[in-house]
PDB file of N, CA and C in Angstrom:
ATOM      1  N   UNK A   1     -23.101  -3.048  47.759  1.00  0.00           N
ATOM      2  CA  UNK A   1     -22.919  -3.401  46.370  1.00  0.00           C
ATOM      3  C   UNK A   1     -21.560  -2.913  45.894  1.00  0.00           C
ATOM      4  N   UNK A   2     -21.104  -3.804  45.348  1.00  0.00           N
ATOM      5  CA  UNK A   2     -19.584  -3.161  44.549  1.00  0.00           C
ATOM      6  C   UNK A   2     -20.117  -2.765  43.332  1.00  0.00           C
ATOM      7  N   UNK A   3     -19.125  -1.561  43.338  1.00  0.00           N
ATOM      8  CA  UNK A   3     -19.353  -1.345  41.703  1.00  0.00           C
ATOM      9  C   UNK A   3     -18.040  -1.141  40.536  1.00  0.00           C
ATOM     10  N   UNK A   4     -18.609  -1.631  39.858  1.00  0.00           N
ATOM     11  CA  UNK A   4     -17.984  -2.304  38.671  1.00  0.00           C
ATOM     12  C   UNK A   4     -17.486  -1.457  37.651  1.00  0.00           C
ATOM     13  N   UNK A   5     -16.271  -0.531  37.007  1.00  0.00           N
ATOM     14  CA  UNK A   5     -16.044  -0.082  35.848  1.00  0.00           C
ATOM     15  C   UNK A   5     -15.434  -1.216  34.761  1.00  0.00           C
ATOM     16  N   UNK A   6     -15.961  -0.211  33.928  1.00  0.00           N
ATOM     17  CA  UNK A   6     -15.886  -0.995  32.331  1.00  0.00           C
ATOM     18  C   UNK A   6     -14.928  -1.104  31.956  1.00  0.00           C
ATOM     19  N   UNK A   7     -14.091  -1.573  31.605  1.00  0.00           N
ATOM     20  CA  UNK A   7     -13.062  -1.643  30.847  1.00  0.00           C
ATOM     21  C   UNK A   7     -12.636  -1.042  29.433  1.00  0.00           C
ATOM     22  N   UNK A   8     -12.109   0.495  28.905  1.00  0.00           N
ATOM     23  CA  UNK A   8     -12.565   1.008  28.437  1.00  0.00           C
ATOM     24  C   UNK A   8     -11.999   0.075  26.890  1.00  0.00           C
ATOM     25  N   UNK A   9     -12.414   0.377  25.875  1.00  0.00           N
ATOM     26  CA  UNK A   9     -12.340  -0.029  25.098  1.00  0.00           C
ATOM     27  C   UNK A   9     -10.779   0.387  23.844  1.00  0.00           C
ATOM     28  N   UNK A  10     -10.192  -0.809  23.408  1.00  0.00           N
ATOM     29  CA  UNK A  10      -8.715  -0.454  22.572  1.00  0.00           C
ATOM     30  C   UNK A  10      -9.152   0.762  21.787  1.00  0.00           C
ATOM     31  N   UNK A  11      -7.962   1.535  21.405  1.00  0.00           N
ATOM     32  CA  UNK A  11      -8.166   3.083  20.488  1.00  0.00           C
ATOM     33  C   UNK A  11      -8.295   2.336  19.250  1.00  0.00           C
ATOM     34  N   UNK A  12      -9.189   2.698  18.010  1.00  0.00           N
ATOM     35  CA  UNK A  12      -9.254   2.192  16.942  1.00  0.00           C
ATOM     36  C   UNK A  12      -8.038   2.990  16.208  1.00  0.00           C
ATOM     37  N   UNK A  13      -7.302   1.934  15.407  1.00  0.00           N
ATOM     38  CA  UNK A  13      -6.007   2.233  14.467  1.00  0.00           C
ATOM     39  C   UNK A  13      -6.625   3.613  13.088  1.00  0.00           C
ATOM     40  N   UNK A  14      -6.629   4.893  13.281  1.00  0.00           N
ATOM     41  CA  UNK A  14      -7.226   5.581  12.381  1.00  0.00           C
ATOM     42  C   UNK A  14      -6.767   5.397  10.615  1.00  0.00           C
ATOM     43  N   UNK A  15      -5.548   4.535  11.221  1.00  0.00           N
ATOM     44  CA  UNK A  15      -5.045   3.940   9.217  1.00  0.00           C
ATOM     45  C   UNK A  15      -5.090   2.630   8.820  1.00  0.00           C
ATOM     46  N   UNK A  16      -6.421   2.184   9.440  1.00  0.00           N
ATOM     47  CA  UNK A  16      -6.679   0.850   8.899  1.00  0.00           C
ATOM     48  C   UNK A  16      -7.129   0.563   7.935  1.00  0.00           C
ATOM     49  N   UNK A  17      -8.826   1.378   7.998  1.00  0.00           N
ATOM     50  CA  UNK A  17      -9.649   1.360   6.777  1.00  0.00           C
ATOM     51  C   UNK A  17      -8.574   1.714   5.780  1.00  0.00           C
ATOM     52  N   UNK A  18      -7.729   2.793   5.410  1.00  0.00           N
ATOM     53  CA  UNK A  18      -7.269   3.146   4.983  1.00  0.00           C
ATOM     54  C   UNK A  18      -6.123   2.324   3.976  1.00  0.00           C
ATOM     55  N   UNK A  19      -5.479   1.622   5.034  1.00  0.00           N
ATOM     56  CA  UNK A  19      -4.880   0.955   4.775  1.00  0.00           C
ATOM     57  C   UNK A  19      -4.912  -0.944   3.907  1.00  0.00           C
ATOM     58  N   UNK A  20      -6.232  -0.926   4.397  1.00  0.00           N
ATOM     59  CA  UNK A  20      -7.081  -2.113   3.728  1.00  0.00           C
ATOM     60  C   UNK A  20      -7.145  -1.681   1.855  1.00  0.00           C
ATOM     61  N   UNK A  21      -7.858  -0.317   1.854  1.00  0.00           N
ATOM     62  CA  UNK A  21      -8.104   0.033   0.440  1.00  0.00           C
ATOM     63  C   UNK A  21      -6.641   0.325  -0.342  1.00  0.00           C
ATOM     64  N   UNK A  22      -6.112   0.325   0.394  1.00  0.00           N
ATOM     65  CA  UNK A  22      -4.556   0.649  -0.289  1.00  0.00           C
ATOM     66  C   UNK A  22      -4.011  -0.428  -0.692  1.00  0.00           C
ATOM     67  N   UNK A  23      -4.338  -1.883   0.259  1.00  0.00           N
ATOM     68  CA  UNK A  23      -3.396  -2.607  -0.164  1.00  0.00           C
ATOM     69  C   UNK A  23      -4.444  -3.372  -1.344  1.00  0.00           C
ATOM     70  N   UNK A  24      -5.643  -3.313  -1.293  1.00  0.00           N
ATOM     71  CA  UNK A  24      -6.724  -3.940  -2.208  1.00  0.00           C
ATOM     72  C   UNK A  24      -6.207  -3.131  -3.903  1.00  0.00           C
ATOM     73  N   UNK A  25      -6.144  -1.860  -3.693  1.00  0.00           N
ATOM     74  CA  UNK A  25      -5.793  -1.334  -4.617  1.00  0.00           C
ATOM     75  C   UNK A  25      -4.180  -1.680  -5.012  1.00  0.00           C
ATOM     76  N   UNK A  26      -3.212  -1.528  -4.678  1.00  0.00           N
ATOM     77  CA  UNK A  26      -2.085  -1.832  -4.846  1.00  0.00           C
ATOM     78  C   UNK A  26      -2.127  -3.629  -5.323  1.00  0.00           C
ATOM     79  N   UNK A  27      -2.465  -4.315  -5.070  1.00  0.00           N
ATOM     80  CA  UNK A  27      -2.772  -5.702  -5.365  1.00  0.00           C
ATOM     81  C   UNK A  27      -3.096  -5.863  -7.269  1.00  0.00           C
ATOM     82  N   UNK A  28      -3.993  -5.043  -7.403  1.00  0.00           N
ATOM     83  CA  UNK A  28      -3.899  -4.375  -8.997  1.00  0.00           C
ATOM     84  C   UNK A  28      -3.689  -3.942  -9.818  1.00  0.00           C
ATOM     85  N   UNK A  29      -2.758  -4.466 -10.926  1.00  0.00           N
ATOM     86  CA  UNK A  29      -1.518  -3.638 -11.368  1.00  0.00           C
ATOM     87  C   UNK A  29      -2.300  -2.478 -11.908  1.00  0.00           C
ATOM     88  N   UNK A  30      -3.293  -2.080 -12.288  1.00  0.00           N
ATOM     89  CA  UNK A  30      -3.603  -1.238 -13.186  1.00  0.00           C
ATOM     90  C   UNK A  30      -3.952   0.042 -12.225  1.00  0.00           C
ATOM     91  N   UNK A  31      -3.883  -0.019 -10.825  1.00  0.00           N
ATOM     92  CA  UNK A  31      -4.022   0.538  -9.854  1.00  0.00           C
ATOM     93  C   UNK A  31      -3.134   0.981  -9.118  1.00  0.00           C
ATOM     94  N   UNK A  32      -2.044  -0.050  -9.020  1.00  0.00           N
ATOM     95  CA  UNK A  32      -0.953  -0.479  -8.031  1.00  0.00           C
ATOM     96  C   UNK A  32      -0.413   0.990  -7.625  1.00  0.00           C
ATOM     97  N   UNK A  33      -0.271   2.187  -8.790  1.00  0.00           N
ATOM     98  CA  UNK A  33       0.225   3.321  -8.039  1.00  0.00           C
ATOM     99  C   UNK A  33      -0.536   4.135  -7.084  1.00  0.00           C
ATOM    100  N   UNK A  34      -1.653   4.148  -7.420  1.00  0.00           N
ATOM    101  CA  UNK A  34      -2.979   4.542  -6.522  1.00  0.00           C
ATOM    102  C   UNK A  34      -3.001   4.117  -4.843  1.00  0.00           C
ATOM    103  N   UNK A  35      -2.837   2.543  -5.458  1.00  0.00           N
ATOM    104  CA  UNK A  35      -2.691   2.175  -3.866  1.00  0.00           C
ATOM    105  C   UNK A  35      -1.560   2.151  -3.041  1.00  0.00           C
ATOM    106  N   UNK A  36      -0.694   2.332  -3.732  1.00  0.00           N
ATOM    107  CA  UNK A  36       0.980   2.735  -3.222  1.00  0.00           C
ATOM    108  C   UNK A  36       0.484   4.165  -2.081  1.00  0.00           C
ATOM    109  N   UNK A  37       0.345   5.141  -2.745  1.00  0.00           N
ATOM    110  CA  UNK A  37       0.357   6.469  -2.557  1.00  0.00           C
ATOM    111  C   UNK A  37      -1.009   5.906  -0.853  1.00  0.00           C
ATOM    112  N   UNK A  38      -1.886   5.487  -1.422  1.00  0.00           N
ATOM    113  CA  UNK A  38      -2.822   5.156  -0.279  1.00  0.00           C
ATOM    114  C   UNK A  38      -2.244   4.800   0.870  1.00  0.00           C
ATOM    115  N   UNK A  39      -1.597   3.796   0.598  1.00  0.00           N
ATOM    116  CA  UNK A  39      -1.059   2.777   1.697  1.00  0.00           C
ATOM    117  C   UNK A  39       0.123   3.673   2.331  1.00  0.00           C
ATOM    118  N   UNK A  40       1.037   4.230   2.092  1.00  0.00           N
ATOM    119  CA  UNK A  40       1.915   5.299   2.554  1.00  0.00           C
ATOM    120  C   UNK A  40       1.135   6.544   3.172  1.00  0.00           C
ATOM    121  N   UNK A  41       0.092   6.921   2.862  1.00  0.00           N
ATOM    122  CA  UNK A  41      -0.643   8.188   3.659  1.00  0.00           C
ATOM    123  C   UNK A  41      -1.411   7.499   4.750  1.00  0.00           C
ATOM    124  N   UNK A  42      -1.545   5.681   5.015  1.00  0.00           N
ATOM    125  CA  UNK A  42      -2.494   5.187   5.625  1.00  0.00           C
ATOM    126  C   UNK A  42      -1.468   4.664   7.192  1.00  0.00           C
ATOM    127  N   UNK A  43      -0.323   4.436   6.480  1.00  0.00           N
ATOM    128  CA  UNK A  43       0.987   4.195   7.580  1.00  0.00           C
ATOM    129  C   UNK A  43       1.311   5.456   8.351  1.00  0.00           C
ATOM    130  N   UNK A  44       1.436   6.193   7.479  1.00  0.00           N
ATOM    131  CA  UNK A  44       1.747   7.549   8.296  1.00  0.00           C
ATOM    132  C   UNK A  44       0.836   8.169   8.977  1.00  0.00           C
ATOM    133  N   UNK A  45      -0.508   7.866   8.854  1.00  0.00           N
ATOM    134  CA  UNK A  45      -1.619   8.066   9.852  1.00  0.00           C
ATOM    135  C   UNK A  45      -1.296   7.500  11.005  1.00  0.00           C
ATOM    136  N   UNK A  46      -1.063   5.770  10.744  1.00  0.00           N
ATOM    137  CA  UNK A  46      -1.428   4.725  11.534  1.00  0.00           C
ATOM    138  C   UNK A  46       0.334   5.124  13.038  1.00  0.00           C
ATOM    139  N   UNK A  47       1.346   5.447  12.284  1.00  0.00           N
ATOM    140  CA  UNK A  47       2.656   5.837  12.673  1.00  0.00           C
ATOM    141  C   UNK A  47       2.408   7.244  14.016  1.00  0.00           C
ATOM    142  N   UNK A  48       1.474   7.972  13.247  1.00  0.00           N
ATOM    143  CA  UNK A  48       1.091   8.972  13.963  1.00  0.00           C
ATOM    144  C   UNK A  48       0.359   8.912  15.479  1.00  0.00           C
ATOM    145  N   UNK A  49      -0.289   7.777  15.347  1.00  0.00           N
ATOM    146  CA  UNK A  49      -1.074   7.405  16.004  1.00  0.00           C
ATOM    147  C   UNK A  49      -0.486   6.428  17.444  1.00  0.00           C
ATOM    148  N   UNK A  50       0.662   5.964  16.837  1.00  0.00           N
ATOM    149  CA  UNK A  50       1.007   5.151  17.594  1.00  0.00           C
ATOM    150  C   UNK A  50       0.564   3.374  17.450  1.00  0.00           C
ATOM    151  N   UNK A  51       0.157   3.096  16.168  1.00  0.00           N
ATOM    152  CA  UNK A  51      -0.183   1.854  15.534  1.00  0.00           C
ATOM    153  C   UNK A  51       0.946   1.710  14.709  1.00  0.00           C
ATOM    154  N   UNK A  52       0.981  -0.254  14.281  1.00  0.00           N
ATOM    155  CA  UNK A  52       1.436  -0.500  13.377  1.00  0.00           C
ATOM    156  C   UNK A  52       0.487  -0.816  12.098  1.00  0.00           C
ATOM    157  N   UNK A  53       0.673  -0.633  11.488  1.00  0.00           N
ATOM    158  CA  UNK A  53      -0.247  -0.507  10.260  1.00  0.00           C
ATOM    159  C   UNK A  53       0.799  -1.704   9.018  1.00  0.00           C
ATOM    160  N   UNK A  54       0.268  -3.101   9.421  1.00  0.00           N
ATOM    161  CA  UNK A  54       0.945  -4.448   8.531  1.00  0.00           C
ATOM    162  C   UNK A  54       0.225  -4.068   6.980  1.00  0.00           C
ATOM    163  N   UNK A  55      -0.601  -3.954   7.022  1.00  0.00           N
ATOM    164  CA  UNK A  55      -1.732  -3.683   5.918  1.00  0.00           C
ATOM    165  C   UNK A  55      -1.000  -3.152   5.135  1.00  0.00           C
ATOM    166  N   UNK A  56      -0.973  -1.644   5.159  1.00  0.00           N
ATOM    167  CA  UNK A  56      -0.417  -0.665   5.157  1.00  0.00           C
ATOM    168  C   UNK A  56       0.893  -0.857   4.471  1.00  0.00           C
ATOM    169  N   UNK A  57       1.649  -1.213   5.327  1.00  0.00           N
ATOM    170  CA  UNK A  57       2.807  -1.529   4.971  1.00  0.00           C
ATOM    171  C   UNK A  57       3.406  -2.919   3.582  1.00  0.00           C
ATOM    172  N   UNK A  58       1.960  -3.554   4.246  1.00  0.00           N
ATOM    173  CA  UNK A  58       2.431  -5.243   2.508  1.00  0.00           C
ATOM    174  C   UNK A  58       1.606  -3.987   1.384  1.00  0.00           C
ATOM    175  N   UNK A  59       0.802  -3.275   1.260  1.00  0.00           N
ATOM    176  CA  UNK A  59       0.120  -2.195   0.177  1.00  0.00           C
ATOM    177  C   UNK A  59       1.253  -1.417  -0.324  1.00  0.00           C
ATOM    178  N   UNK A  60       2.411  -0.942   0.637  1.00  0.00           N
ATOM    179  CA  UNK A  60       3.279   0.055   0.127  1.00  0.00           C
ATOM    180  C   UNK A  60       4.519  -1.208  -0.586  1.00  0.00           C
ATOM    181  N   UNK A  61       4.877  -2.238  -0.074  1.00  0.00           N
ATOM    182  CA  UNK A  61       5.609  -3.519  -1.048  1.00  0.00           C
ATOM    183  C   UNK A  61       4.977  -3.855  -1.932  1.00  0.00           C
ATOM    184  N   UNK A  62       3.692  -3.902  -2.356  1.00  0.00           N
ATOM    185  CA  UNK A  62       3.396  -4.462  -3.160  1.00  0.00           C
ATOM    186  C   UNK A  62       3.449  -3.663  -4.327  1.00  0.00           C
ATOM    187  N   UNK A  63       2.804  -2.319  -4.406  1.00  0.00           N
ATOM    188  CA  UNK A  63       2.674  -1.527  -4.637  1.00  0.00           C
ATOM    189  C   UNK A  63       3.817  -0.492  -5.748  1.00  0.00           C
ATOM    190  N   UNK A  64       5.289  -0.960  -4.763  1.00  0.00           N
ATOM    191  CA  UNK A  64       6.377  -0.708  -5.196  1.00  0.00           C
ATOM    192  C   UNK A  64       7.031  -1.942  -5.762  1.00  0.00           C
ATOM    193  N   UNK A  65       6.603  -2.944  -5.632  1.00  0.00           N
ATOM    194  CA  UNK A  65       6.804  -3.817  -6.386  1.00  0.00           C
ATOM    195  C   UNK A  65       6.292  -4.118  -7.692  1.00  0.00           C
ATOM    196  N   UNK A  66       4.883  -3.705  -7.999  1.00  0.00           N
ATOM    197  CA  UNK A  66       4.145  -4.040  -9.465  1.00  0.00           C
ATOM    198  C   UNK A  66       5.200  -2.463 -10.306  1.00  0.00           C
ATOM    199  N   UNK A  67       5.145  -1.431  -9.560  1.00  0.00           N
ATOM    200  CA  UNK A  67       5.582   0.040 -10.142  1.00  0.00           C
ATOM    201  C   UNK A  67       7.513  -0.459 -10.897  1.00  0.00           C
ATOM    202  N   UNK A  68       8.028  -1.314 -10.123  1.00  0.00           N
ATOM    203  CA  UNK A  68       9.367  -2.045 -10.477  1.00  0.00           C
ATOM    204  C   UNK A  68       9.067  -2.724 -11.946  1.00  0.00           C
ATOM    205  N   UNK A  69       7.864  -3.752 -11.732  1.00  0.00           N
ATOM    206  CA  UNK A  69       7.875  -4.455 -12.634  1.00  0.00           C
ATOM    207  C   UNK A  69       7.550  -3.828 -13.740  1.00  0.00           C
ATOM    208  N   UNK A  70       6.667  -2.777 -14.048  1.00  0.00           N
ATOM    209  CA  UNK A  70       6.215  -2.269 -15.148  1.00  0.00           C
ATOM    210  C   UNK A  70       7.031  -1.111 -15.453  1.00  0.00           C
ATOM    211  N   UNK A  71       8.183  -0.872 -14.818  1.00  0.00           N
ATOM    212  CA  UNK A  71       9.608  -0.250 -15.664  1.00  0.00           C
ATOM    213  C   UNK A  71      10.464  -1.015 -16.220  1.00  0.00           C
ATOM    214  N   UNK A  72      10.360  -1.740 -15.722  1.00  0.00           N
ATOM    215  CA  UNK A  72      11.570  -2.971 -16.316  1.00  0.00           C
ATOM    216  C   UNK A  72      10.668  -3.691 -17.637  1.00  0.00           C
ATOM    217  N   UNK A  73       9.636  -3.854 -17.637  1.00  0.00           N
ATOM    218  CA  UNK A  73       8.902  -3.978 -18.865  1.00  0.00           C
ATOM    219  C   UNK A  73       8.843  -3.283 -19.615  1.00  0.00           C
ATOM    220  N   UNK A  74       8.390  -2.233 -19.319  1.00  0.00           N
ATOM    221  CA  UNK A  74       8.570  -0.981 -20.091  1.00  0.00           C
ATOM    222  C   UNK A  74       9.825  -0.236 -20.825  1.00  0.00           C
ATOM    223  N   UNK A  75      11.065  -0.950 -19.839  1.00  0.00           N
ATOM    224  CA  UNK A  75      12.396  -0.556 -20.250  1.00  0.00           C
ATOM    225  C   UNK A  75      12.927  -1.746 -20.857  1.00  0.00           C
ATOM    226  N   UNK A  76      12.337  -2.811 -21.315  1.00  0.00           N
ATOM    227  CA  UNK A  76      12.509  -4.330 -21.747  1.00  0.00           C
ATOM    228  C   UNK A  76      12.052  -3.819 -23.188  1.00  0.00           C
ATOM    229  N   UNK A  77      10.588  -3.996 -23.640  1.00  0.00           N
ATOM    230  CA  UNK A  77      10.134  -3.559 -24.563  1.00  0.00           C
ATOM    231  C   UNK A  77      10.638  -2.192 -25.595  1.00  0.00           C
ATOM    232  N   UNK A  78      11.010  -1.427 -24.871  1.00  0.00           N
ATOM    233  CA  UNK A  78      11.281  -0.102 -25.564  1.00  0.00           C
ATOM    234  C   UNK A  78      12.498  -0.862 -26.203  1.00  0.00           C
ATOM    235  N   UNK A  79      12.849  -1.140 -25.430  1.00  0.00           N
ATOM    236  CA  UNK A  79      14.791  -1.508 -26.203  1.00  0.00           C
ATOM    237  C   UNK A  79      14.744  -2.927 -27.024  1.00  0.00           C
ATOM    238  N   UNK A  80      13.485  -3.735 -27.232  1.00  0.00           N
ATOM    239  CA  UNK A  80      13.307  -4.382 -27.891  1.00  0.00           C
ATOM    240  C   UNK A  80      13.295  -3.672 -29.466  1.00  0.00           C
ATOM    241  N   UNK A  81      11.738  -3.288 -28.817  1.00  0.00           N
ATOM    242  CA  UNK A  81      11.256  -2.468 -30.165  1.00  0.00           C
ATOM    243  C   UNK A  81      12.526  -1.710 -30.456  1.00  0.00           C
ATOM    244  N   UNK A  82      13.507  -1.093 -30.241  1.00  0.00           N
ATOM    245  CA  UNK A  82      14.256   0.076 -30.617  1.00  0.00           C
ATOM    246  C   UNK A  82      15.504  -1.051 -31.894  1.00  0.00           C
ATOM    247  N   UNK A  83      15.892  -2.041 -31.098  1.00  0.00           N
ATOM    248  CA  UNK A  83      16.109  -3.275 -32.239  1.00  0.00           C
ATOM    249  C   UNK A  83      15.999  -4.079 -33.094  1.00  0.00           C
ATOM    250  N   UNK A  84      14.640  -3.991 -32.921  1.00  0.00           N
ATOM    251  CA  UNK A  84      13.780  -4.683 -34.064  1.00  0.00           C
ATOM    252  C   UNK A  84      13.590  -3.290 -35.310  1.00  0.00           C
ATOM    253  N   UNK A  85      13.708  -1.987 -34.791  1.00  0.00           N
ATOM    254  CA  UNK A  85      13.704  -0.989 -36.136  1.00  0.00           C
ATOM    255  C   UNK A  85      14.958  -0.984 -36.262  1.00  0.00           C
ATOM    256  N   UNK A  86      15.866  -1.272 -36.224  1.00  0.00           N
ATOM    257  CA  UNK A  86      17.044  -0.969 -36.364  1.00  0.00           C
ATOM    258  C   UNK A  86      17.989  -2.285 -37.712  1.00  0.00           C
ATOM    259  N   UNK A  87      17.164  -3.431 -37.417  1.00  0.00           N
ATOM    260  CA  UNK A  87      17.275  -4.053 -38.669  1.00  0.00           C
ATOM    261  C   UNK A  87      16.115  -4.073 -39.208  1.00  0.00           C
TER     262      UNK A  87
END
């Protein structure tokens, strides 16, 4: 009889899960910094590990992308309002 080994099985990416909730969260502006911070502790797991972590990584763009937009709004508005009291 021959015998047969298994083929052992791929290492699971330890910043996936991780990285899933990060980018779910980051996807939400009202969140988006939450999942920023997620998605960057979920890469640097995944980095550690020897994975690439895509997830991960569109969570930390996105993430830093909504955080862009709501300064520039924020720095839009202020200087609105600061003109509109001004006459």
């Amino acid at each position: 009889m021959a015998s047969y080994q298994a083929t052992p099985q791929p290492a699971a990416d330890p910043g996936n899960t991780l990285g899933i909730v990060g980018l779910i969260l980051a996807i939400i502006p009202c969140s988006s910094t939450i999942g920023m911070v997620l998605s960057i502790v979920a890469y640097i797991i995944s980095r550690r590990a020897g994975f690439q972590n895509s997830k991960a990584l569109a969570g930390i763009i996105i993430g830093a992308a909504w955080l862009i937009i709501g300064l520039i709004l924020q720095l839009t508005m202020g200087l609105i309002s600061g003109f509109a009291q001004m006459n």
